[in-house]
PDB file of N, CA and C in Angstrom:
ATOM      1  N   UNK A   1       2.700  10.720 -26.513  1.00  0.00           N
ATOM      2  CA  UNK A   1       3.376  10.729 -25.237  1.00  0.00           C
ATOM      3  C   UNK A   1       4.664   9.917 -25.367  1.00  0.00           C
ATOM      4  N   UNK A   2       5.658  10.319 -24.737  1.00  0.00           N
ATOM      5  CA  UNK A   2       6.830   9.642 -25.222  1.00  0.00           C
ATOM      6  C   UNK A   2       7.160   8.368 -23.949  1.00  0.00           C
ATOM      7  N   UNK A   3       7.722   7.788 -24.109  1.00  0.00           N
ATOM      8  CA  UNK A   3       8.328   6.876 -23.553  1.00  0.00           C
ATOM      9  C   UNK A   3       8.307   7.128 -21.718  1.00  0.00           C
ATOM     10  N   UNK A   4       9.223   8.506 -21.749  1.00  0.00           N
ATOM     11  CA  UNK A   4       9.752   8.743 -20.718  1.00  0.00           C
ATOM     12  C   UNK A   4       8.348   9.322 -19.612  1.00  0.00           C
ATOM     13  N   UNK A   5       8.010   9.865 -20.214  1.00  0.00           N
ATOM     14  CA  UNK A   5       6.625  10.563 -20.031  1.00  0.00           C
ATOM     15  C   UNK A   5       5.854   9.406 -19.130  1.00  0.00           C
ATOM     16  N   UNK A   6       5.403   8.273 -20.325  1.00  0.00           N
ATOM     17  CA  UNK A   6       4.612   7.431 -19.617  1.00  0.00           C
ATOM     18  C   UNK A   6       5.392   6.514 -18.512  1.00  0.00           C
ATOM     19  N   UNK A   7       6.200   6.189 -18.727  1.00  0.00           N
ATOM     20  CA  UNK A   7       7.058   5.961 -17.510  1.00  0.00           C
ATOM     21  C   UNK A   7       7.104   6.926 -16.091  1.00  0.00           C
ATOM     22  N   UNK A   8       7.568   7.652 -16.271  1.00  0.00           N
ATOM     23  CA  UNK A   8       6.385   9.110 -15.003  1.00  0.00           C
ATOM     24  C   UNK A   8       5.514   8.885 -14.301  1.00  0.00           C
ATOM     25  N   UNK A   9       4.480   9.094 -15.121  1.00  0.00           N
ATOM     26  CA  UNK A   9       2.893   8.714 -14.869  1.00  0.00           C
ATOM     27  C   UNK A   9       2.873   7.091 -14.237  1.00  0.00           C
ATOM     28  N   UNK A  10       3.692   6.324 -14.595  1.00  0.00           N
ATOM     29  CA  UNK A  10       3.146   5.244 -14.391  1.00  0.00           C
ATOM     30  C   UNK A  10       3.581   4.828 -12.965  1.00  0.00           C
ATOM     31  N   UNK A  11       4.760   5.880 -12.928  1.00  0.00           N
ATOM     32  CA  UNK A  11       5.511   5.323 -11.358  1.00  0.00           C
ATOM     33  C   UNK A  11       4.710   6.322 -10.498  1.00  0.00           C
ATOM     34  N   UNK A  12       4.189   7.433 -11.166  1.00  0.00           N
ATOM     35  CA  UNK A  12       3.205   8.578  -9.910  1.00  0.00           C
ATOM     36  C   UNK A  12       2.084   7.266  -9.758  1.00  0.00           C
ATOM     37  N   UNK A  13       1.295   7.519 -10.421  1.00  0.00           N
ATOM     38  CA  UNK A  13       0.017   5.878 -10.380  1.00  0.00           C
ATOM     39  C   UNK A  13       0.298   5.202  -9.394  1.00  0.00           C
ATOM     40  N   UNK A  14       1.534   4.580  -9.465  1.00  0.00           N
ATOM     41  CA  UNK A  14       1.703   3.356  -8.565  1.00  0.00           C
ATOM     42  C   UNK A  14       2.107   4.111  -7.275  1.00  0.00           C
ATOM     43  N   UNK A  15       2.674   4.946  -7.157  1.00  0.00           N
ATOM     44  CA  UNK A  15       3.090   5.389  -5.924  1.00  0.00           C
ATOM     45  C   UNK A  15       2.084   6.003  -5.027  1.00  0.00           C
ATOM     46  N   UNK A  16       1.108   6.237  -5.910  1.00  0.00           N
ATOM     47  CA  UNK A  16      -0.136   6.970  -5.182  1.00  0.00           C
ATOM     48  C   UNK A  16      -1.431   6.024  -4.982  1.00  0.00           C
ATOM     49  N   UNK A  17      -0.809   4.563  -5.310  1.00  0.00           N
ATOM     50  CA  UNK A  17      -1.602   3.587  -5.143  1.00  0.00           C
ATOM     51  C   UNK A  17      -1.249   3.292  -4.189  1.00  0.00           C
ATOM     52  N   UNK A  18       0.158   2.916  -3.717  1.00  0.00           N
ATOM     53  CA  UNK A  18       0.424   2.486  -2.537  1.00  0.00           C
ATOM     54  C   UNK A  18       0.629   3.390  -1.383  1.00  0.00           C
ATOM     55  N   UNK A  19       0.571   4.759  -1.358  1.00  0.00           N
ATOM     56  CA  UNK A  19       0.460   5.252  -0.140  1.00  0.00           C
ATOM     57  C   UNK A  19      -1.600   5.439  -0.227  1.00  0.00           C
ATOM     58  N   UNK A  20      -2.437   5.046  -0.978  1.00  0.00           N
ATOM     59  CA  UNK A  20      -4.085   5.070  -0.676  1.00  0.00           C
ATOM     60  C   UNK A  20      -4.346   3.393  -0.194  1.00  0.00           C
ATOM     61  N   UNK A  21      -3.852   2.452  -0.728  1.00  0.00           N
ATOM     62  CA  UNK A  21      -3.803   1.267  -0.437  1.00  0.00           C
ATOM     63  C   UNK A  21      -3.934   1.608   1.653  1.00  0.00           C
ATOM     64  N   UNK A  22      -2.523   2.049   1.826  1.00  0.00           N
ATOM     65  CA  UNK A  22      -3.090   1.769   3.759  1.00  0.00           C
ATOM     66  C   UNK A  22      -4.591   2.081   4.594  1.00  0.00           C
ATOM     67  N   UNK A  23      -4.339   3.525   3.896  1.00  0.00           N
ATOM     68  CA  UNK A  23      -5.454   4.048   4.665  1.00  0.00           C
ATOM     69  C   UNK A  23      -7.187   3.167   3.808  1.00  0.00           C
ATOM     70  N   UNK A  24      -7.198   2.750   3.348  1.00  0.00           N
ATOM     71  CA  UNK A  24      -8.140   2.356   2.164  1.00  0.00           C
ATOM     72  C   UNK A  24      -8.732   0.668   3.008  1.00  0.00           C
ATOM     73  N   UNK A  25      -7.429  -0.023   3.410  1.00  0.00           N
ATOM     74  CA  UNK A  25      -7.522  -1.054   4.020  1.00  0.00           C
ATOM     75  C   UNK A  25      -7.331  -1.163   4.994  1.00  0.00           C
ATOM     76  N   UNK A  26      -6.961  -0.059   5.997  1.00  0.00           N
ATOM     77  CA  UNK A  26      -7.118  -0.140   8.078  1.00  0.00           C
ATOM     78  C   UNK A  26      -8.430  -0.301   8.423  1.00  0.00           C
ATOM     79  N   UNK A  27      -8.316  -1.942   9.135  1.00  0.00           N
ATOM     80  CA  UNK A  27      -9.426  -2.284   9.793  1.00  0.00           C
ATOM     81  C   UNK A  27      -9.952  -3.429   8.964  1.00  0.00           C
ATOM     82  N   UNK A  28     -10.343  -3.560   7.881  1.00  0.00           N
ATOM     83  CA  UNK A  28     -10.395  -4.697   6.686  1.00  0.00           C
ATOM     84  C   UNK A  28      -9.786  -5.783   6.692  1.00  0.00           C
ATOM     85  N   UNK A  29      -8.113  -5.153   6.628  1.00  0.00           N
ATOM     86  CA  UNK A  29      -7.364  -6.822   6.680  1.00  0.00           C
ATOM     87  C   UNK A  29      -6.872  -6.997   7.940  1.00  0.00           C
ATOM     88  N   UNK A  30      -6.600  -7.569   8.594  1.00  0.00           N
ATOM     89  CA  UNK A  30      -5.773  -8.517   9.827  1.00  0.00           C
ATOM     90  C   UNK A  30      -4.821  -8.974   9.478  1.00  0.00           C
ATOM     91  N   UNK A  31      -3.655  -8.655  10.047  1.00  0.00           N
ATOM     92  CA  UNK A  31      -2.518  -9.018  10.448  1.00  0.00           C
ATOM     93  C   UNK A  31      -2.426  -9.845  11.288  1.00  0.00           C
ATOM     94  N   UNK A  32      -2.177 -11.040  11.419  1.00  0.00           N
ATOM     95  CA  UNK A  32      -1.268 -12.177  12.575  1.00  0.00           C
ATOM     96  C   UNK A  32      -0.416 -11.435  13.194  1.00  0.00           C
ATOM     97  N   UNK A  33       0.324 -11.879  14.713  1.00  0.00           N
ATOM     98  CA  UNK A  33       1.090 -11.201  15.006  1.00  0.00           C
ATOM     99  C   UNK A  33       2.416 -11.268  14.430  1.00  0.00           C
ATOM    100  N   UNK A  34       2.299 -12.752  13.952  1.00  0.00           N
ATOM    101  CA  UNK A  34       3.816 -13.142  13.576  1.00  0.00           C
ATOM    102  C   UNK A  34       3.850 -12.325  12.530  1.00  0.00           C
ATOM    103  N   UNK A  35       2.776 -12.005  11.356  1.00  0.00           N
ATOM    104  CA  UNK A  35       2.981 -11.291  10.183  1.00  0.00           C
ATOM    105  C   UNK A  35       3.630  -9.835  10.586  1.00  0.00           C
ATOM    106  N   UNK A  36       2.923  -9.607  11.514  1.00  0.00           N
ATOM    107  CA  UNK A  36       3.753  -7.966  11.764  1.00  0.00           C
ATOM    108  C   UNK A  36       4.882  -8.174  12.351  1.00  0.00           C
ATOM    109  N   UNK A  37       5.294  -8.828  13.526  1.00  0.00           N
ATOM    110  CA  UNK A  37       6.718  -9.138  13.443  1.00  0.00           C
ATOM    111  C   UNK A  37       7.733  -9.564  12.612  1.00  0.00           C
ATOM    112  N   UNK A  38       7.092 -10.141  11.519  1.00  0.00           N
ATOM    113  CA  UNK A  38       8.324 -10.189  10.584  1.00  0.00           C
ATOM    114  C   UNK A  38       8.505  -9.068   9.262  1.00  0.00           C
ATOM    115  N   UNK A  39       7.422  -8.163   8.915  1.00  0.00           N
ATOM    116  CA  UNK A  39       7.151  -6.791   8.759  1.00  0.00           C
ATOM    117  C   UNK A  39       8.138  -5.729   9.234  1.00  0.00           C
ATOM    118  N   UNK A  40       7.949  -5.647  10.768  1.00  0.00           N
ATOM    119  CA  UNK A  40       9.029  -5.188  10.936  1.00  0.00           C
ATOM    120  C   UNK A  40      10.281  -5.208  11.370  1.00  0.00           C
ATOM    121  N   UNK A  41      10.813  -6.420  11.248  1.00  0.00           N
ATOM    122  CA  UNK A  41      12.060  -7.224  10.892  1.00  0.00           C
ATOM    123  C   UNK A  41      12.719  -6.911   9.673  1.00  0.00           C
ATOM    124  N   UNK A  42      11.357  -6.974   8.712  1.00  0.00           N
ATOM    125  CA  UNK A  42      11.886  -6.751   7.434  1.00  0.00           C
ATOM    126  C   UNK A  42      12.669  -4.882   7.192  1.00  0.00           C
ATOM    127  N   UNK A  43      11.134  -4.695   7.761  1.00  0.00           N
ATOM    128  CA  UNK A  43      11.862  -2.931   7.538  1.00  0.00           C
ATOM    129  C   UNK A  43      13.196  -2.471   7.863  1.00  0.00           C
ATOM    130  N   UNK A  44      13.599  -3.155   9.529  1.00  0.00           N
ATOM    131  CA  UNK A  44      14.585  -2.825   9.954  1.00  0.00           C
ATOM    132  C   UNK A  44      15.752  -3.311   9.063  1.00  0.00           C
ATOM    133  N   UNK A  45      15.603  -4.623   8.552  1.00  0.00           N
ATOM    134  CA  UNK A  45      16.761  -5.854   7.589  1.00  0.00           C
ATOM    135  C   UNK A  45      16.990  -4.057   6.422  1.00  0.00           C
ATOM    136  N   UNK A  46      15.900  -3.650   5.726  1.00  0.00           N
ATOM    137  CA  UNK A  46      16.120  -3.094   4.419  1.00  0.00           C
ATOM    138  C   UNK A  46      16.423  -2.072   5.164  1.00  0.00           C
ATOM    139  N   UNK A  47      16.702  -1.076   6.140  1.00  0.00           N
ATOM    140  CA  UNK A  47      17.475   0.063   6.238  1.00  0.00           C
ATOM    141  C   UNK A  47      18.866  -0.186   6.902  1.00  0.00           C
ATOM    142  N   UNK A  48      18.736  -1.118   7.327  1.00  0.00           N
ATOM    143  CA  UNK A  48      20.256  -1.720   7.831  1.00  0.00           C
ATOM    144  C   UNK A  48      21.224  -2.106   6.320  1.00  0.00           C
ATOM    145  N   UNK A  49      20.632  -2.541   5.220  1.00  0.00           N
ATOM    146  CA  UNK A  49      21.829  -2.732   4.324  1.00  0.00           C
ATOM    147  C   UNK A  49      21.491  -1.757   3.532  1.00  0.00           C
ATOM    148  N   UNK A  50      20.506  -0.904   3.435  1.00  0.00           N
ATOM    149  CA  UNK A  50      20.956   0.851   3.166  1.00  0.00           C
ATOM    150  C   UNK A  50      22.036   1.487   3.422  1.00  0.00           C
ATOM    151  N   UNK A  51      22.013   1.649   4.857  1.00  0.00           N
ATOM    152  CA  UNK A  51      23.110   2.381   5.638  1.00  0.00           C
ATOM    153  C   UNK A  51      23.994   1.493   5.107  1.00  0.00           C
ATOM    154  N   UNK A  52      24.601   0.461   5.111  1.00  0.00           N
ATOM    155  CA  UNK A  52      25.554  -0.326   4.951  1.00  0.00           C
ATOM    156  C   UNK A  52      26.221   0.006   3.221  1.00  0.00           C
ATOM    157  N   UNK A  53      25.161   0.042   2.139  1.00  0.00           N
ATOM    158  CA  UNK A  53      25.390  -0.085   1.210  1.00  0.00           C
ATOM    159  C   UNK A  53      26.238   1.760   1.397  1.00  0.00           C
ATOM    160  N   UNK A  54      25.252   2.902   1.366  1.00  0.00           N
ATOM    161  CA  UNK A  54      25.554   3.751   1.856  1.00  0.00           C
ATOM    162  C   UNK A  54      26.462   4.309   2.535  1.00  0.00           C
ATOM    163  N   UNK A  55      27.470   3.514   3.350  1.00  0.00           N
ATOM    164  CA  UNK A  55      28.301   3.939   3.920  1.00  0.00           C
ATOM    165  C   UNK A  55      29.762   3.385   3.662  1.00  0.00           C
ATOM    166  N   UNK A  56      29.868   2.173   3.312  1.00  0.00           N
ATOM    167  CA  UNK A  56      30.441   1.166   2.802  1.00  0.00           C
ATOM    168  C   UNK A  56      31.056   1.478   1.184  1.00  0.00           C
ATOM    169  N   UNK A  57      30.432   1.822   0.507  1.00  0.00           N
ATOM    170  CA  UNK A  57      30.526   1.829  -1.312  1.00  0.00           C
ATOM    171  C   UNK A  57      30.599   2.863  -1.342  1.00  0.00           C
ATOM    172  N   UNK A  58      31.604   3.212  -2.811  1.00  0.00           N
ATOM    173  CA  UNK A  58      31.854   4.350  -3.427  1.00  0.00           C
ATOM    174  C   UNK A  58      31.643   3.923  -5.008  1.00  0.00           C
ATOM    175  N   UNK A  59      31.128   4.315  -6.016  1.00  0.00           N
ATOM    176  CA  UNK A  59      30.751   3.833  -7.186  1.00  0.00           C
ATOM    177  C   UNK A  59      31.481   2.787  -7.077  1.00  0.00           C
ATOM    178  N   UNK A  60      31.244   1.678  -7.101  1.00  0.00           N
ATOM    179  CA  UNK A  60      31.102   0.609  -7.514  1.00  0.00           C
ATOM    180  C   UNK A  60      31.974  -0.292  -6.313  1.00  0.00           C
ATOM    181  N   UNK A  61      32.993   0.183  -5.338  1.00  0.00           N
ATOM    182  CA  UNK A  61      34.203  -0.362  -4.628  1.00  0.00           C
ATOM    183  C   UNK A  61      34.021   0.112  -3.112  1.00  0.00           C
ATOM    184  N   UNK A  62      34.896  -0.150  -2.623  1.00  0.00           N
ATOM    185  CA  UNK A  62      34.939  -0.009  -1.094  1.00  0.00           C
ATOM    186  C   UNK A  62      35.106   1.465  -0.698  1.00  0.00           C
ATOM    187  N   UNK A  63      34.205   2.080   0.026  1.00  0.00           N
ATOM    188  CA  UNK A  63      34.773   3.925  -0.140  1.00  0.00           C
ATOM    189  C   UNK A  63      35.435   4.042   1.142  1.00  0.00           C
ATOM    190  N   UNK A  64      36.370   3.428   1.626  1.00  0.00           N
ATOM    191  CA  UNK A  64      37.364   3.705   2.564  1.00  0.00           C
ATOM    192  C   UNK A  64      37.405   3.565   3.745  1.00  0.00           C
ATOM    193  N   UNK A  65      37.823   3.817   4.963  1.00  0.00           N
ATOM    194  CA  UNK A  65      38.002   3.567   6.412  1.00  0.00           C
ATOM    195  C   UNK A  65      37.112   4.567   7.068  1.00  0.00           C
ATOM    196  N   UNK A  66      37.254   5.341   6.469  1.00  0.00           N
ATOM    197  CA  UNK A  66      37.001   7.402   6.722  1.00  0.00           C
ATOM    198  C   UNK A  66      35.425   7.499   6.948  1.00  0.00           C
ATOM    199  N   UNK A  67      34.519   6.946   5.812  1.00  0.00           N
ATOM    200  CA  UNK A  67      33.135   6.820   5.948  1.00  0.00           C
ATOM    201  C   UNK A  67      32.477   5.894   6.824  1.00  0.00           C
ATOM    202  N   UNK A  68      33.027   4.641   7.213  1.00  0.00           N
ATOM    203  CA  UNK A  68      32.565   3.658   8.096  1.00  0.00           C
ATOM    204  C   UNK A  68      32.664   4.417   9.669  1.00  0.00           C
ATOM    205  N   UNK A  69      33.749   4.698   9.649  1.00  0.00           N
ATOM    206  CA  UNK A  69      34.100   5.240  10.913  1.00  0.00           C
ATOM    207  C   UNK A  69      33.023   6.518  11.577  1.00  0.00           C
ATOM    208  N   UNK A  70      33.003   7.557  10.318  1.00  0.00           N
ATOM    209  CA  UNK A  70      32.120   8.255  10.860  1.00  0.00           C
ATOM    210  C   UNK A  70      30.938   7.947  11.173  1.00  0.00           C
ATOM    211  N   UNK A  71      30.148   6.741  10.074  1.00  0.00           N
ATOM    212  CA  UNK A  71      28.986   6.349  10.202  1.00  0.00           C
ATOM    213  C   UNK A  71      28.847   5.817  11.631  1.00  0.00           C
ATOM    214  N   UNK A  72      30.218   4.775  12.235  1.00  0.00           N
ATOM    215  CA  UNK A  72      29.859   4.585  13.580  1.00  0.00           C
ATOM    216  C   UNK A  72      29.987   5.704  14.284  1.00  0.00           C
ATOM    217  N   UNK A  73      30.709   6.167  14.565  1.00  0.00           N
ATOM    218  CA  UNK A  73      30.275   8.092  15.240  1.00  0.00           C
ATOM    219  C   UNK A  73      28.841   8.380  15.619  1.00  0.00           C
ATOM    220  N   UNK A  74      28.620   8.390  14.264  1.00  0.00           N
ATOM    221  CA  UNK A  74      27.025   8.501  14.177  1.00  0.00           C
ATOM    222  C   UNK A  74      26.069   7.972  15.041  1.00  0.00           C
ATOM    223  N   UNK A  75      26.297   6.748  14.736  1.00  0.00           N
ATOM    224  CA  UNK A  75      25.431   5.369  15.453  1.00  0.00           C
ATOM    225  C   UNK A  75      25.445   5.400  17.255  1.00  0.00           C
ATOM    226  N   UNK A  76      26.852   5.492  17.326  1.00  0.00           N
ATOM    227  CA  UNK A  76      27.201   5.889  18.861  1.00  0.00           C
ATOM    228  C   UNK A  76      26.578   7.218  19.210  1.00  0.00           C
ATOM    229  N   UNK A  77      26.510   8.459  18.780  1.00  0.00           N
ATOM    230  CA  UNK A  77      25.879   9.201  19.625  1.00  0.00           C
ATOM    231  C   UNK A  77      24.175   9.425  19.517  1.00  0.00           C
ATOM    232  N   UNK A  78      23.787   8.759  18.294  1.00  0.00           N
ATOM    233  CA  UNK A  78      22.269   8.442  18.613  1.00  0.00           C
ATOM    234  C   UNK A  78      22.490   7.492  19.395  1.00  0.00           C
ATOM    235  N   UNK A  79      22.877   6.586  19.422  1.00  0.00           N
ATOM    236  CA  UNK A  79      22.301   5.234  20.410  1.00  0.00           C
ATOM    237  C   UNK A  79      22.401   6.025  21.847  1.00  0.00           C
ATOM    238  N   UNK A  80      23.397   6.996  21.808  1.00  0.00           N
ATOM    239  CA  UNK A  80      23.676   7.529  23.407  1.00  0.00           C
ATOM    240  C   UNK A  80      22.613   8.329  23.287  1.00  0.00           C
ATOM    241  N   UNK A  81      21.610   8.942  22.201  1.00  0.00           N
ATOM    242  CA  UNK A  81      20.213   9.900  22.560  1.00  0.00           C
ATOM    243  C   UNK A  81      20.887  10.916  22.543  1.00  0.00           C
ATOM    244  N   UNK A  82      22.052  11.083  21.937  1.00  0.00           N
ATOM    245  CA  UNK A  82      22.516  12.936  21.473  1.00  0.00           C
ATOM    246  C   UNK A  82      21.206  13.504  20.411  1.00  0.00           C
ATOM    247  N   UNK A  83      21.402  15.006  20.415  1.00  0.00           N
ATOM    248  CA  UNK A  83      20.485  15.574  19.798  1.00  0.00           C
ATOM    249  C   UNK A  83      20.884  15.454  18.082  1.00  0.00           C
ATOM    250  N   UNK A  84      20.135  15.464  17.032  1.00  0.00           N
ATOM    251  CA  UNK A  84      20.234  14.879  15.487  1.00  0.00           C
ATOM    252  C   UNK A  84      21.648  15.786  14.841  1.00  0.00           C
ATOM    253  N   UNK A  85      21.399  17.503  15.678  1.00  0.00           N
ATOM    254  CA  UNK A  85      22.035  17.977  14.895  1.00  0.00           C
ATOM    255  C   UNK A  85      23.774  17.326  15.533  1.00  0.00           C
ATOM    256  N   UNK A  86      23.586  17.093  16.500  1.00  0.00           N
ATOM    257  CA  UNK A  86      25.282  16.611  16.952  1.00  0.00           C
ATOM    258  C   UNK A  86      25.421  15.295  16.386  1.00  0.00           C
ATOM    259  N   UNK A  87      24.319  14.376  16.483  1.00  0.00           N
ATOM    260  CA  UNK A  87      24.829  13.233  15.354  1.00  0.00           C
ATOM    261  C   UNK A  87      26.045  13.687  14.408  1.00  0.00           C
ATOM    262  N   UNK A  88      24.648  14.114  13.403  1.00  0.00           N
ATOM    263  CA  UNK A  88      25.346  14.914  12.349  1.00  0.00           C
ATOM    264  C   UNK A  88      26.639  15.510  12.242  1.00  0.00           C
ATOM    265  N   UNK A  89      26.932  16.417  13.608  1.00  0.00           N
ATOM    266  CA  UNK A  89      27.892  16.953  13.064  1.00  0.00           C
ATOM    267  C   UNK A  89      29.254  15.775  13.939  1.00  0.00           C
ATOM    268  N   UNK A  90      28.733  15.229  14.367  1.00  0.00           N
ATOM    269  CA  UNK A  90      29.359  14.210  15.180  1.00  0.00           C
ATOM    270  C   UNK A  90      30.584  13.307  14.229  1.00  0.00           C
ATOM    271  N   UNK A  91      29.703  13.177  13.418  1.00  0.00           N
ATOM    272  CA  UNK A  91      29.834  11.655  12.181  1.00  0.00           C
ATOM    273  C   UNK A  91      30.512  12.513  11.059  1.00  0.00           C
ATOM    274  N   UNK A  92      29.935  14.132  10.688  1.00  0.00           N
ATOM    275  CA  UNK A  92      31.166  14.274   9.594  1.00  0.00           C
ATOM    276  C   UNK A  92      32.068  14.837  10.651  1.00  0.00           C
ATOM    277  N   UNK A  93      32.592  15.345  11.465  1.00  0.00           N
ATOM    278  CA  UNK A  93      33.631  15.961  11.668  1.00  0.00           C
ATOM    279  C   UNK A  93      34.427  14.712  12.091  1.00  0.00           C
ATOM    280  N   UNK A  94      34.105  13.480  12.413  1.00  0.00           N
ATOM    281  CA  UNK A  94      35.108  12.268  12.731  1.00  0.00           C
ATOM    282  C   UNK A  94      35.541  11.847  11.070  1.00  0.00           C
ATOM    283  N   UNK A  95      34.752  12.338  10.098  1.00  0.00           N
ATOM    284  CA  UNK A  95      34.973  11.474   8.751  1.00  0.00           C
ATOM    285  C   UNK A  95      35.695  12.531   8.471  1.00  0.00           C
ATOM    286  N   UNK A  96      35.856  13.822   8.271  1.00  0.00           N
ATOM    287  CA  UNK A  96      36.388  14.968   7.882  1.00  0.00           C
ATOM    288  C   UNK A  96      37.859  14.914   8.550  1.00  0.00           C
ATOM    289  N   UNK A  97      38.094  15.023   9.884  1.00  0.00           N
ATOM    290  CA  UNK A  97      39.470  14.274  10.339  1.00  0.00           C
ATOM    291  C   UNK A  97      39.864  12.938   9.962  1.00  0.00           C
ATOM    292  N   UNK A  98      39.458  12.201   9.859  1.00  0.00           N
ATOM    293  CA  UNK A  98      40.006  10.910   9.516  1.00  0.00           C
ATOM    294  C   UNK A  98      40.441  11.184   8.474  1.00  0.00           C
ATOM    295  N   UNK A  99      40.167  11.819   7.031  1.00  0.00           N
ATOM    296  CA  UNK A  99      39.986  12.262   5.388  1.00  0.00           C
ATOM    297  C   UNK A  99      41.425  12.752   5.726  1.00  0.00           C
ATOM    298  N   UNK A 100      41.223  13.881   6.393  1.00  0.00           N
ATOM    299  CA  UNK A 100      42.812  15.035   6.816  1.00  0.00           C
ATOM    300  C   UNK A 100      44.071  14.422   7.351  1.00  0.00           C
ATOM    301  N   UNK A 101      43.887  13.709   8.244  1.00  0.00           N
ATOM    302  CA  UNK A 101      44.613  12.655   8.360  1.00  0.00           C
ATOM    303  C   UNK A 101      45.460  11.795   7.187  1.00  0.00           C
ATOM    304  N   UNK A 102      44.453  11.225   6.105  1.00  0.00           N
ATOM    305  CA  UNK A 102      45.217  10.490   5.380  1.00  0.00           C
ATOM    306  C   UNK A 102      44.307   9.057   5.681  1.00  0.00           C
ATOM    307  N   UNK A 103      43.296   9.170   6.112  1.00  0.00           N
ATOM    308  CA  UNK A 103      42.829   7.502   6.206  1.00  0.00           C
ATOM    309  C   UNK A 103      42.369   7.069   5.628  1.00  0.00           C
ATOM    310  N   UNK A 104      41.654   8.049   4.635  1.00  0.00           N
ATOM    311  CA  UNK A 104      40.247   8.147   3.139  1.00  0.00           C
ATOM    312  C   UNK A 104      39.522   7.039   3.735  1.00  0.00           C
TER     313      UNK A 104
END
């Protein structure tokens, strides 16, 4: 088995450990409340500098005015409860003009 191979296997293994791990242990362990509040603190912390990293960076540098902007687009018409597909088209067609423009 080569290298790459077991490397594979080893990340399926683990990945299929941790989505049997929940259901395996609901009801068993207890959570504090504070533990789950900072749980999902955490979750929210790690998709917030997703998006950030994500929207922000272009291999390796700053990817321009053009992508931030749309990303807020974005943000603004979910937060207003627009429907996903107008997000969407919300956030590129503000990044797509901005691009045409000249703002990159």
């Amino acid at each position: 088995m080569s290298a790459t191979a077991a490397t594979i296997l080893t990340l399926a293994v683990g990945t299929y450990a941790f989505r049997l791990v929940g259901p395996v242990l609901h009801g068993r362990v207890e959570l504090s409340p504070r533990v789950q509040e900072l749980l999902g603190a955490g979750a929210v912390v790690l998709l917030v500098a997703l998006l950030a990293t994500g929207a922000l960076t272009e291999g390796g540098g700053f990817a321009g005015w053009a992508r931030p902007a749309g990303v807020l687009v974005g943000a603004v018409l979910a937060w207003r409860r627009a429907p996903f597909v107008v997000v969407v088209l919300g956030a590129a067609a503000a990044t797509a003009v901005l691009r045409a423009v000249g703002v990159g």
